[in-house]
C-alpha atoms as a PDB file:
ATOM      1  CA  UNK A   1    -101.492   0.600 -58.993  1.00  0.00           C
ATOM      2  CA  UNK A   2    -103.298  -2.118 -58.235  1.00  0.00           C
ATOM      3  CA  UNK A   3    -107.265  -2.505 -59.827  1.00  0.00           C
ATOM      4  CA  UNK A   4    -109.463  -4.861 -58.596  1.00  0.00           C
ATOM      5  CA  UNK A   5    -112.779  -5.493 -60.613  1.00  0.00           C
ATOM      6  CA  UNK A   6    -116.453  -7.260 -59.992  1.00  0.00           C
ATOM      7  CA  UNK A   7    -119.672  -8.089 -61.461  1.00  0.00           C
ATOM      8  CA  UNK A   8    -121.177  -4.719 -60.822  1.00  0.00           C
ATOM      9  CA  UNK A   9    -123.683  -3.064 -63.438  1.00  0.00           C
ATOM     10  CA  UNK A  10    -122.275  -0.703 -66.351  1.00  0.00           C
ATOM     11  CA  UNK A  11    -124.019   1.837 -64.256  1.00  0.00           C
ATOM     12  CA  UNK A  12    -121.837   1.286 -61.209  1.00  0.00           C
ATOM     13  CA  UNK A  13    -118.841   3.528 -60.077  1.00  0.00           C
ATOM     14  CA  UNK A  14    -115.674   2.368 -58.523  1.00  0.00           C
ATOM     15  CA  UNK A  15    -114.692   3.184 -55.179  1.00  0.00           C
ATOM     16  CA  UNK A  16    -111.067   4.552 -55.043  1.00  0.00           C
ATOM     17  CA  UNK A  17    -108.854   3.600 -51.911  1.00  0.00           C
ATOM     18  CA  UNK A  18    -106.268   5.727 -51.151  1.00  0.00           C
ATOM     19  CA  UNK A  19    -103.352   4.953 -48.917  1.00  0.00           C
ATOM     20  CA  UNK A  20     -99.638   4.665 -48.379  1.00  0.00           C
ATOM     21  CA  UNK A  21     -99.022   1.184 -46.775  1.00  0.00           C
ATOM     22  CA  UNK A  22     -99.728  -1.174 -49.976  1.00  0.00           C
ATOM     23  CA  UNK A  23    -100.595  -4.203 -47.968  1.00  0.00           C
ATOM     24  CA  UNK A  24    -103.473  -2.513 -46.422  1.00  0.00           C
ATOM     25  CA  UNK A  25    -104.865  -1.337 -49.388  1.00  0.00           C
ATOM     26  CA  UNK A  26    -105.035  -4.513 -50.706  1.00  0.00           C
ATOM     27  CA  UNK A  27    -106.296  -6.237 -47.982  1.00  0.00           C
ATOM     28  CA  UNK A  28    -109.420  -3.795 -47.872  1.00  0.00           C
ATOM     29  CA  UNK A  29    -109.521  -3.731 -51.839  1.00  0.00           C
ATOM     30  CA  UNK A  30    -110.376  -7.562 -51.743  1.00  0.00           C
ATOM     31  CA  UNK A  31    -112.881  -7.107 -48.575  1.00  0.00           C
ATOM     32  CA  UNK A  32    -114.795  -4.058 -50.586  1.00  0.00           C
ATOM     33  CA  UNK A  33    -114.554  -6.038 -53.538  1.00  0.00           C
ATOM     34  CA  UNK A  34    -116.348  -9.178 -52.301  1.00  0.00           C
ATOM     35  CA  UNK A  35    -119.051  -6.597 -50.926  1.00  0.00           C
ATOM     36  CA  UNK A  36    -119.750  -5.484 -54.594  1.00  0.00           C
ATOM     37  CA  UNK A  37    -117.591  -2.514 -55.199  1.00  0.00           C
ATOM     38  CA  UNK A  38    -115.414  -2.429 -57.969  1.00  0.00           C
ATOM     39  CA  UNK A  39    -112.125  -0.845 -56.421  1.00  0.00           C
ATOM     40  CA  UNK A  40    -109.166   1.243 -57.988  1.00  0.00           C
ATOM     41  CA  UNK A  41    -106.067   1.477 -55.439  1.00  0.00           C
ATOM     42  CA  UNK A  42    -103.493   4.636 -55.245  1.00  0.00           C
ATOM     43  CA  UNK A  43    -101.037   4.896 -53.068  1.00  0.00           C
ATOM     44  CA  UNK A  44    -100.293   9.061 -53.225  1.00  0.00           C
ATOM     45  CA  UNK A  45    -102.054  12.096 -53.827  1.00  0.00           C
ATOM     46  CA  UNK A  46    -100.936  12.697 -57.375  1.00  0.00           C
ATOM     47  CA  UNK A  47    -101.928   9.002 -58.417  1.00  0.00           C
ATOM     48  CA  UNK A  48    -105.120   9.485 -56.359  1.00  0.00           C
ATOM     49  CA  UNK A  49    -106.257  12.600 -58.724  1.00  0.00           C
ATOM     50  CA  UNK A  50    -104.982  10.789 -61.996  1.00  0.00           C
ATOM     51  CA  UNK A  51    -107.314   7.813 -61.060  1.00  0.00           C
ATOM     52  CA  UNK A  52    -109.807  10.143 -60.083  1.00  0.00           C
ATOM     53  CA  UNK A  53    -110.036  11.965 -63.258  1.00  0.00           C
ATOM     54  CA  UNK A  54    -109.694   8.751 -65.429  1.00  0.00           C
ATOM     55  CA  UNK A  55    -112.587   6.647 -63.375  1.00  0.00           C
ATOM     56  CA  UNK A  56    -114.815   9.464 -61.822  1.00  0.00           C
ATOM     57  CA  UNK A  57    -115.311   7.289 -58.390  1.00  0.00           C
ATOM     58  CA  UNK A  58    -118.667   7.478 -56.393  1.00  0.00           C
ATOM     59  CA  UNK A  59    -116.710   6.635 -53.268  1.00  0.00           C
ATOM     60  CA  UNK A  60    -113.364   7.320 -51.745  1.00  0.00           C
ATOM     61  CA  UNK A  61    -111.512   5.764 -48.445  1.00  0.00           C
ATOM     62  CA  UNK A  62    -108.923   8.117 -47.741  1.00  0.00           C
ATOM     63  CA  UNK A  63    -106.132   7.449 -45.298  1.00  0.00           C
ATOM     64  CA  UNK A  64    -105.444  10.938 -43.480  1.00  0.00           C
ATOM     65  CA  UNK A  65    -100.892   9.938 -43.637  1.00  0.00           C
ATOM     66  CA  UNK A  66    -100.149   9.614 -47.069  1.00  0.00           C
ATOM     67  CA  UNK A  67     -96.254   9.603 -46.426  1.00  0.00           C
ATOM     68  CA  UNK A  68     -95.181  13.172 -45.779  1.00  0.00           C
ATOM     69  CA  UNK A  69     -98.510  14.487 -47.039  1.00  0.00           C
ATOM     70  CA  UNK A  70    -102.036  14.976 -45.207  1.00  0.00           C
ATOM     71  CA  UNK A  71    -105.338  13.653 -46.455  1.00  0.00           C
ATOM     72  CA  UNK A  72    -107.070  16.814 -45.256  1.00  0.00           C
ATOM     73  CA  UNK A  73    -105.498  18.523 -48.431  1.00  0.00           C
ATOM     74  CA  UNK A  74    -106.460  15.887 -50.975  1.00  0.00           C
ATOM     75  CA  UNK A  75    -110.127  16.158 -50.325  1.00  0.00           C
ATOM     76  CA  UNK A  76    -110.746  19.380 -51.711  1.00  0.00           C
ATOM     77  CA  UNK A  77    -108.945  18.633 -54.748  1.00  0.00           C
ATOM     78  CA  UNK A  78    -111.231  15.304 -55.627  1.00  0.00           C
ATOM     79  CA  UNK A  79    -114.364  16.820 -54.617  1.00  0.00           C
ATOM     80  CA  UNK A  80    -113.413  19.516 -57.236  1.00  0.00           C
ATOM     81  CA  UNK A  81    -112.831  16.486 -59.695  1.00  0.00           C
ATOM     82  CA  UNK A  82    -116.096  14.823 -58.875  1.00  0.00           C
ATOM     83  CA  UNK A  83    -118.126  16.664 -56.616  1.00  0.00           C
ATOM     84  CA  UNK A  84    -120.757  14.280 -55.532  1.00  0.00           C
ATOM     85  CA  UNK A  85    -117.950  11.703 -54.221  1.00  0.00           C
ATOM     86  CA  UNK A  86    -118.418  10.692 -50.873  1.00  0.00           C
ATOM     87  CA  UNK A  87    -115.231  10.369 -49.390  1.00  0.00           C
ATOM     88  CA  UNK A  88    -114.417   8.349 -45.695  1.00  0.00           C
ATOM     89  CA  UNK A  89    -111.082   9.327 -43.724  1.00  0.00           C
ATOM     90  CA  UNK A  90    -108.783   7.074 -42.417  1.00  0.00           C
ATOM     91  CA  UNK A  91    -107.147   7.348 -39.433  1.00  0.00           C
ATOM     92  CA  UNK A  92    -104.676   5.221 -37.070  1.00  0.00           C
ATOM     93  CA  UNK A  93    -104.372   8.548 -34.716  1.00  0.00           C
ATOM     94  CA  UNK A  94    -108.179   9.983 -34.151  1.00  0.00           C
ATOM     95  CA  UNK A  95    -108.968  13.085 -32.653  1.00  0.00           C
ATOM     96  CA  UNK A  96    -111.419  15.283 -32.508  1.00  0.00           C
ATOM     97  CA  UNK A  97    -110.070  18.588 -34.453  1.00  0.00           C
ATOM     98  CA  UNK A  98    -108.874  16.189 -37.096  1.00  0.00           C
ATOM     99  CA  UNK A  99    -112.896  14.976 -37.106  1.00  0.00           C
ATOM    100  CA  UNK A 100    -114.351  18.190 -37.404  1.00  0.00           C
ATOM    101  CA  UNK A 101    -111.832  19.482 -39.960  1.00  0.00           C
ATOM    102  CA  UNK A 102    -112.295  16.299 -41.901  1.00  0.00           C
ATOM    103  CA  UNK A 103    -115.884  17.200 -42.239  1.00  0.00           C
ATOM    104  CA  UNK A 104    -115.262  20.753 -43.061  1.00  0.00           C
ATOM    105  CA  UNK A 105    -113.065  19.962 -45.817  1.00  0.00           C
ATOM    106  CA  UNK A 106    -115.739  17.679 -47.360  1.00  0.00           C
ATOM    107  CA  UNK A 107    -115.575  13.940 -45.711  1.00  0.00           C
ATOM    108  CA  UNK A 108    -118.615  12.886 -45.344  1.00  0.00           C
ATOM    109  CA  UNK A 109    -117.474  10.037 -42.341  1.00  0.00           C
ATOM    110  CA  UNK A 110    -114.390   9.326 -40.760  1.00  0.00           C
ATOM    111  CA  UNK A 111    -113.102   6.232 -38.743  1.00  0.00           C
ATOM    112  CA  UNK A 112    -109.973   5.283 -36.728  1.00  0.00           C
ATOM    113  CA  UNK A 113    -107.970   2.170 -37.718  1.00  0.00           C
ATOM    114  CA  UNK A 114    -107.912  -0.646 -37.066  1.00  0.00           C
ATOM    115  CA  UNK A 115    -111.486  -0.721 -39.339  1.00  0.00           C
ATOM    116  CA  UNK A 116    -114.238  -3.211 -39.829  1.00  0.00           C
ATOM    117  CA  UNK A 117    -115.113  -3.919 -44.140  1.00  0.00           C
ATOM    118  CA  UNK A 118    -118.480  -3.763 -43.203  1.00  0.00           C
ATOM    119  CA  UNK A 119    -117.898  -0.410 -41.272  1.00  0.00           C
ATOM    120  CA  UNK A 120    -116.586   1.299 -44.329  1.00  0.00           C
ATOM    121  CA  UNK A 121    -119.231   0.139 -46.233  1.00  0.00           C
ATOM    122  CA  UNK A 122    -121.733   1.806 -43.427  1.00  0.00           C
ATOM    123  CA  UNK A 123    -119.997   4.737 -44.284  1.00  0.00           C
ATOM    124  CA  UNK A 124    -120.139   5.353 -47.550  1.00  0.00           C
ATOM    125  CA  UNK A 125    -123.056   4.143 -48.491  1.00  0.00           C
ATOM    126  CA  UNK A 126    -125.926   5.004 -45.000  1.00  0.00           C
ATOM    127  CA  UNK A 127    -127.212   8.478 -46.027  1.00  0.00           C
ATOM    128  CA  UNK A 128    -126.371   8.348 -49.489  1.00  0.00           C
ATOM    129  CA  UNK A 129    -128.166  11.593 -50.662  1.00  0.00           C
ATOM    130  CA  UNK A 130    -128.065  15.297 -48.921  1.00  0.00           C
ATOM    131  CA  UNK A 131    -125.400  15.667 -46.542  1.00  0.00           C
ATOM    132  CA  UNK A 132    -126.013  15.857 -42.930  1.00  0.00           C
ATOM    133  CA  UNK A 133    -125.625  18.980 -41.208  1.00  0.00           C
ATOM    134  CA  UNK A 134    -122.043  19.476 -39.213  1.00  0.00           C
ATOM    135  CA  UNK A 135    -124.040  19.141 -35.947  1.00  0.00           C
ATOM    136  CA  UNK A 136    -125.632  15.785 -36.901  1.00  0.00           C
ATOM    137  CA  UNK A 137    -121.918  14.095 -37.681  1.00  0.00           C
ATOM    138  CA  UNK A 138    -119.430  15.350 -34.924  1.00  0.00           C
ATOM    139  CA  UNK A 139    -120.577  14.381 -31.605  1.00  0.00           C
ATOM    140  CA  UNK A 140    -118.732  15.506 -28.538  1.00  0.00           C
ATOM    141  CA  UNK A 141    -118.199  13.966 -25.258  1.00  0.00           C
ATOM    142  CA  UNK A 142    -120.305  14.591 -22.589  1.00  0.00           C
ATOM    143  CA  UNK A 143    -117.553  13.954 -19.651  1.00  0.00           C
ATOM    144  CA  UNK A 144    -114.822  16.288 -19.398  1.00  0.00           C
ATOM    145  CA  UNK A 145    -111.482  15.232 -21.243  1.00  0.00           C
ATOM    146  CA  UNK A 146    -108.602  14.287 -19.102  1.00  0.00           C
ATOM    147  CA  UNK A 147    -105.553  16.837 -19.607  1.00  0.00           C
ATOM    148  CA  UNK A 148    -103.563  14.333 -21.504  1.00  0.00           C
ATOM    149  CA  UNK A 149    -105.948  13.923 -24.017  1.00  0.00           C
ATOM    150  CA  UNK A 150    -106.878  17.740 -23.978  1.00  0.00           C
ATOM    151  CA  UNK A 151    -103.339  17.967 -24.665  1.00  0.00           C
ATOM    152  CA  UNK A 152    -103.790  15.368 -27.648  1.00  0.00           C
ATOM    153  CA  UNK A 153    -106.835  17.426 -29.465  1.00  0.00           C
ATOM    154  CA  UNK A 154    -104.866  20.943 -28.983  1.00  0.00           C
ATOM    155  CA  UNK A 155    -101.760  19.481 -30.610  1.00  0.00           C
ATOM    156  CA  UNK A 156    -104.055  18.134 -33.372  1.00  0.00           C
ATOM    157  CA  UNK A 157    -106.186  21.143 -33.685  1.00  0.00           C
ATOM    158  CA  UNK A 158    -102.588  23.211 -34.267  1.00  0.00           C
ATOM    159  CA  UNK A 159    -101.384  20.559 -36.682  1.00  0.00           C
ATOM    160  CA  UNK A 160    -104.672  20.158 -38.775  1.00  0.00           C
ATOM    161  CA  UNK A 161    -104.558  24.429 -38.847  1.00  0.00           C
ATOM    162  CA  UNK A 162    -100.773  24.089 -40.466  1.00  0.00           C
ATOM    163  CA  UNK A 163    -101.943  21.617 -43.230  1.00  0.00           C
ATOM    164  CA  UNK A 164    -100.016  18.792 -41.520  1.00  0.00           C
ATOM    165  CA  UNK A 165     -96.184  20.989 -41.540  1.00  0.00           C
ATOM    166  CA  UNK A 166     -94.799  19.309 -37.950  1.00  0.00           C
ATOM    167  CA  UNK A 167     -92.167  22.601 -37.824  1.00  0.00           C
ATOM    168  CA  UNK A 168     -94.920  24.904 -38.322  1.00  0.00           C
ATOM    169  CA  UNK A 169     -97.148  23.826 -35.439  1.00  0.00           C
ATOM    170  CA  UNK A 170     -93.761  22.405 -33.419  1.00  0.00           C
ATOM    171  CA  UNK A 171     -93.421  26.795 -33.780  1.00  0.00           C
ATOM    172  CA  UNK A 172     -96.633  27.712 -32.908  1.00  0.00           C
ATOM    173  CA  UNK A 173     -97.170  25.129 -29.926  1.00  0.00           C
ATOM    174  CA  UNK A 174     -93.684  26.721 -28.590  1.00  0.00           C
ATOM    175  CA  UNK A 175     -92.506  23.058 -28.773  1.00  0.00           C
ATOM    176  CA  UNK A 176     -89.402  21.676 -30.220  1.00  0.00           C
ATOM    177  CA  UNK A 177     -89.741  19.655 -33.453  1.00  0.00           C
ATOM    178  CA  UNK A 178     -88.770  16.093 -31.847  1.00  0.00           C
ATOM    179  CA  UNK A 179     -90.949  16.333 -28.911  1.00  0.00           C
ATOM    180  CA  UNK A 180     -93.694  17.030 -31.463  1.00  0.00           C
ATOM    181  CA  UNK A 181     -92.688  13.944 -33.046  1.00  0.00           C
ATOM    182  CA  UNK A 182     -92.566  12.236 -30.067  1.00  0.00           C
ATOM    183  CA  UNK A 183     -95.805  13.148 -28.595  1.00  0.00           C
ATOM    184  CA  UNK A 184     -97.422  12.152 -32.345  1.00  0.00           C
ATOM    185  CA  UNK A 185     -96.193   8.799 -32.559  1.00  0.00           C
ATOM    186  CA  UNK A 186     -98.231   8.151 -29.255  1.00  0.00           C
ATOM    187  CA  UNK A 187    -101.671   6.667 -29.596  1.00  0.00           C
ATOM    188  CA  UNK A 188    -104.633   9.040 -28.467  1.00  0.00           C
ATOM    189  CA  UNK A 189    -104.704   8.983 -24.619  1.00  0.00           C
ATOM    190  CA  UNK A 190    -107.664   6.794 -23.675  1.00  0.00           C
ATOM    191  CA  UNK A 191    -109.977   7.484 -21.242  1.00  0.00           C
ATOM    192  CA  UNK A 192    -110.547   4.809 -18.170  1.00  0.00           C
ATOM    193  CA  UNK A 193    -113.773   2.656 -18.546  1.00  0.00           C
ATOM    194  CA  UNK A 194    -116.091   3.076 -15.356  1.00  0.00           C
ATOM    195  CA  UNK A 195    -115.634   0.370 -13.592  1.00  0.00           C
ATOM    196  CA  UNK A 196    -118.556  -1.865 -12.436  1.00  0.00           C
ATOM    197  CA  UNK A 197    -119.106  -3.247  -8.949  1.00  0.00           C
END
């Protein structure tokens, strides 16, 4: 565990980063840090609620892979630990189901990696009284999705339904378990910017 501490008032409360990959979390420890947060690292779920318990966080950046566990299922658990936290998912793979479950589970943002410091700090802290209504935070597209990326959200939208279990939705998609894999080690399908004459 890794702690980092500033010059905030006795009032303040620490922002709790949770996420696998050690080097990131330190790297955006230090950039919330020098933006005034004091900042408590964990690196798993079960370390993430100890913390959580011990330091009562006002914020939480939450990476959605937390080794061969899912985000989504933490949040519930720390906003029953502290339920005025205001908690910002992580992603390196965004889609839209994981979006909208994200906010149905109790995120109150959500961004894909790489992220901007100042970005994260948008998040947590713009709007920081009554929650928005779901309508006001997931926006859709306005164009229709290509069939590769329609592809990418229904895989996602099956995954985030099975709590994250790749044989579970590898069974329900009809698909075998290492094309799954395959097909989720991709990066989203992108979309082709209009091109200007």
């Amino acid at each position: 565990m890794d702690t980092v501490m500033t010059d905030l008032n006795a009032s303040a409360r620490p922002l709790l980063i949770v996420d696998d990959d050690p080097t990131f979390g330190r790297v955006l420890a230090r950039a919330m840090s020098s933006r005034g947060f004091e900042v408590i690292n964990a690196t798993n779920a079960d370390e993430a609620r100890a913390l959580t318990r011990r330091h009562q966080p006002r914020y939480c950046v939450l990476d959605l892979k937390l080794g061969e566990d899912s985000g989504l299922r933490l949040i519930p658990d720390l906003h029953r630990l502290v339920p005025d936290m205001r908690i910002l998912l992580l992603t390196g793979y965004a889609s839209i189901a994981t979006a909208v479950e994200a906010i149905k589970r109790g995120a109150h943002d959500y961004l894909a990696k790489p992220v901007d410091a100042d970005a994260v700090v948008r998040a947590l802290t713009e709007g920081d009284g009554p929650q928005a209504d779901d309508d006001d935070v997931v926006e859709t597209p306005e164009a229709p999705l290509a069939l590769r990326r329609l592809e990418w959200e229904h895989i996602h939208r099956v995954l985030t339904e099975c709590d994250g279990n790749i044989s579970e939705t590898a069974r329900r998609l009809g698909m075998h378990r290492r094309t799954l894999q395959r097909k989720l080690s991709k990066h989203p399908v992108r979309e082709r910017p209009d091109r200007e004459d």
